[in-house]
Protein backbone atom coordinates (compact mmCIF):
# COMPACT_ATOMS: atom_id res chain seq x y z
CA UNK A 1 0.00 0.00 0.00
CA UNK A 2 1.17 3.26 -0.80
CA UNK A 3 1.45 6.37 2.09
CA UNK A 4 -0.69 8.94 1.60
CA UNK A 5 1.55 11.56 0.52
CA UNK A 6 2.74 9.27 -2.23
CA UNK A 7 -1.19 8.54 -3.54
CA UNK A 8 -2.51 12.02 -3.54
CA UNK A 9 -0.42 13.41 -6.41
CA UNK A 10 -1.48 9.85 -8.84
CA UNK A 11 -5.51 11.22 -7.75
CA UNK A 12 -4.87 14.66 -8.77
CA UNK A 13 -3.09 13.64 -12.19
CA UNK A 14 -5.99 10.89 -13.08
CA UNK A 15 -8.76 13.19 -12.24
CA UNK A 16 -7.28 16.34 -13.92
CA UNK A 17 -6.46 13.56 -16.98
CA UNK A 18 -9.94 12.10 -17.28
CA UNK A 19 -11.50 15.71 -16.93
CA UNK A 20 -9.40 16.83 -19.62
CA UNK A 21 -10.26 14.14 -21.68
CA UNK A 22 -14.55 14.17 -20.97
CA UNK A 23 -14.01 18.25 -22.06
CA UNK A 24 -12.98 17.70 -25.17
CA UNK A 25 -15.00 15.17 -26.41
CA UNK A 26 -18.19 16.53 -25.51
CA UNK A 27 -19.59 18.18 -28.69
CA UNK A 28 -20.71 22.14 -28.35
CA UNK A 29 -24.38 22.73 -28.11
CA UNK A 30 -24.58 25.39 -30.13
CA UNK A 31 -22.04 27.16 -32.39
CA UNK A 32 -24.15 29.97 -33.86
CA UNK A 33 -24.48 32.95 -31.68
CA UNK A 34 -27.60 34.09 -30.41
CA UNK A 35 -29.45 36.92 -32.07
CA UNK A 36 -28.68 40.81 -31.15
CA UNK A 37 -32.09 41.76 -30.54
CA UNK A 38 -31.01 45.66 -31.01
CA UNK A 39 -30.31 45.00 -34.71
CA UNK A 40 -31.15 43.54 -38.15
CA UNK A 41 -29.65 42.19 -40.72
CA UNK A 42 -30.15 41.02 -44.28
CA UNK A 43 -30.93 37.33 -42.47
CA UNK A 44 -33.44 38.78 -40.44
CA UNK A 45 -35.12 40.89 -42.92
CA UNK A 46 -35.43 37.42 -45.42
CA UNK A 47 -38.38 35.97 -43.88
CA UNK A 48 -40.77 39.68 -44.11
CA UNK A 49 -38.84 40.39 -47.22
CA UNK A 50 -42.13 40.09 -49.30
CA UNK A 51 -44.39 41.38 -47.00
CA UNK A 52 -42.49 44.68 -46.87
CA UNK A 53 -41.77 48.14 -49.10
CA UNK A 54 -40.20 50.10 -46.69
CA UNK A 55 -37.68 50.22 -43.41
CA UNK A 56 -40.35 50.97 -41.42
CA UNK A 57 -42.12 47.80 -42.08
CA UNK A 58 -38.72 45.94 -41.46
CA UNK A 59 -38.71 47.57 -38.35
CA UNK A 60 -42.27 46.97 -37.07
CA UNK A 61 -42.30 43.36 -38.83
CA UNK A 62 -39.02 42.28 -37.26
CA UNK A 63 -38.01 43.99 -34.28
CA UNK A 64 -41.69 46.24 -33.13
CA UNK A 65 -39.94 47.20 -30.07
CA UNK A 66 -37.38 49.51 -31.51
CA UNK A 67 -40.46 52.05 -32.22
CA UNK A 68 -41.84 51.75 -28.26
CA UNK A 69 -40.01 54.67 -26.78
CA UNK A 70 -37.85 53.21 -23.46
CA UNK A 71 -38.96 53.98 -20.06
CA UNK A 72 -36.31 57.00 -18.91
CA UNK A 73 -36.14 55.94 -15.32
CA UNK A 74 -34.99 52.42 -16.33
CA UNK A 75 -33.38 52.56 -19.87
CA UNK A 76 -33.70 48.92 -20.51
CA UNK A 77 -36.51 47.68 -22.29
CA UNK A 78 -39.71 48.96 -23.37
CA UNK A 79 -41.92 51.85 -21.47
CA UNK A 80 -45.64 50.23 -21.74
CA UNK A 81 -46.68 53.15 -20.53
CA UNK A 82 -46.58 55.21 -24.23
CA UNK A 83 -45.93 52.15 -26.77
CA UNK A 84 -47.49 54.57 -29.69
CA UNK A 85 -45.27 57.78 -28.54
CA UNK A 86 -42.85 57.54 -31.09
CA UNK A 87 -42.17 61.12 -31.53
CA UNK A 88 -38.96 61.10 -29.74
CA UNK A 89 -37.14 58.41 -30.98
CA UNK A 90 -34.71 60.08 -33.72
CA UNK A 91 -33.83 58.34 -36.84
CA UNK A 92 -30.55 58.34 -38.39
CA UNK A 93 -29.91 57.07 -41.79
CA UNK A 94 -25.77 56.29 -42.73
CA UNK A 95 -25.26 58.73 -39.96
CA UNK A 96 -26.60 61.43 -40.74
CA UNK A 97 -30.39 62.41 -38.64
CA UNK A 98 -33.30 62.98 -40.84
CA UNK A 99 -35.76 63.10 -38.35
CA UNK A 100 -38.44 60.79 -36.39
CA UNK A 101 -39.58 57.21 -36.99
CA UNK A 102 -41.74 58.46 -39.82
CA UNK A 103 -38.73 59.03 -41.81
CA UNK A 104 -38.32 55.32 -42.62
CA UNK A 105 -41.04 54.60 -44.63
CA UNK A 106 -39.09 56.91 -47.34
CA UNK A 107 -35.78 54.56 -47.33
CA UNK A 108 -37.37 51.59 -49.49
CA UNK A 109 -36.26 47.85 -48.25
CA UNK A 110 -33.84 47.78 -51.19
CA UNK A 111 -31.28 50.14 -49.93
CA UNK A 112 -31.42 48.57 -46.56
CA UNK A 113 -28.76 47.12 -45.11
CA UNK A 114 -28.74 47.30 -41.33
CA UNK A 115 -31.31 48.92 -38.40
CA UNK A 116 -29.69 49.23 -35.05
CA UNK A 117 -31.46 50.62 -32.00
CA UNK A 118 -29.24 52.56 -29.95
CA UNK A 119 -30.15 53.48 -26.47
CA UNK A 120 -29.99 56.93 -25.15
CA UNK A 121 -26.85 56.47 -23.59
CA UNK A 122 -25.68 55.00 -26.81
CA UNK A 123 -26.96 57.69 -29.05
CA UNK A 124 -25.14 60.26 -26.88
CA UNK A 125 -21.95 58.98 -26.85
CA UNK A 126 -22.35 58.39 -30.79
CA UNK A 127 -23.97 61.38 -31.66
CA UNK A 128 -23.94 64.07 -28.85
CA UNK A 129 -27.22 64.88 -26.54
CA UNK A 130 -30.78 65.41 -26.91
CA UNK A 131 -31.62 61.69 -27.98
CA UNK A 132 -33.32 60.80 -24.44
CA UNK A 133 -35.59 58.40 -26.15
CA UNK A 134 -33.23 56.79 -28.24
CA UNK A 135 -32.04 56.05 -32.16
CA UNK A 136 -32.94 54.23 -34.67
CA UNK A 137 -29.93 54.29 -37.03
CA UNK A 138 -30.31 52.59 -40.42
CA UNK A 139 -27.18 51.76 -42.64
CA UNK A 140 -28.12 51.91 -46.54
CA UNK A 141 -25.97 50.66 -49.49
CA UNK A 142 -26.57 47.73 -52.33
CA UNK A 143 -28.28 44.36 -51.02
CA UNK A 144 -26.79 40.81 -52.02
């Protein structure tokens, strides 16, 4: 029989070899990231594609919650307080502001590339103040 000291080194090595060895056999469960729910993309935008004209119907097809203006006293999620009150939320198209949420039903789906939502505290920092209610920027240019 071997002395304790002697045996508790050989434990250590096994377990840290067979724990090594279960680790890297076990397959991933998933591989594909999980959605950013403050965007869209061209994937996103494939299953309304035909259903839609405009980047506001992208926008209320895909992701409705970007046009809900966000509750100022928590800044995360949705204010169901004023889910038609729109009027605040600024819209930026290629970076450049053009106005409120009406302003997307004049950038047809075409041209569409990207909508992000940026919070107020990311529309300041991007853009400089006065966006308390948040942005809806859209990137434009030529769809595969």
């Amino acid at each position: 029989m071997l002395p304790a000291t002697r045996l508790f080194p050989r434990t250590c090595i096994t377990t840290l070899a067979v724990t090594t060895l279960v680790a890297c056999t076990i397959p991933r469960l998933s591989t594909v990231a999980p959605a950013d729910r403050s965007a869209i993309s061209p994937v996103d935008m494939e299953p309304v594609w035909s259903q839609v004209t405009n980047a506001y119907d992208i926008v209320s097809r895909v992701r409705p919650l970007m046009l809900f203006v966000r509750d100022r006293a928590r800044l995360q999620g949705p204010s169901l307080s004023a889910p038609n009150d729109t009027r605040n939320i600024r819209v930026y198209i290629d970076d450049v502001s053009v106005g409120g949420v009406e302003m997307l039903r004049n950038v047809p789906k075409e041209a569409v590339v990207r909508v992000q939502w940026l919070s107020p505290i990311d529309a300041t920092t991007r853009y400089g103040g006065g966006h308390m209610a948040g942005v809806i920027a859209v990137t434009t240019g030529t769809r595969r």
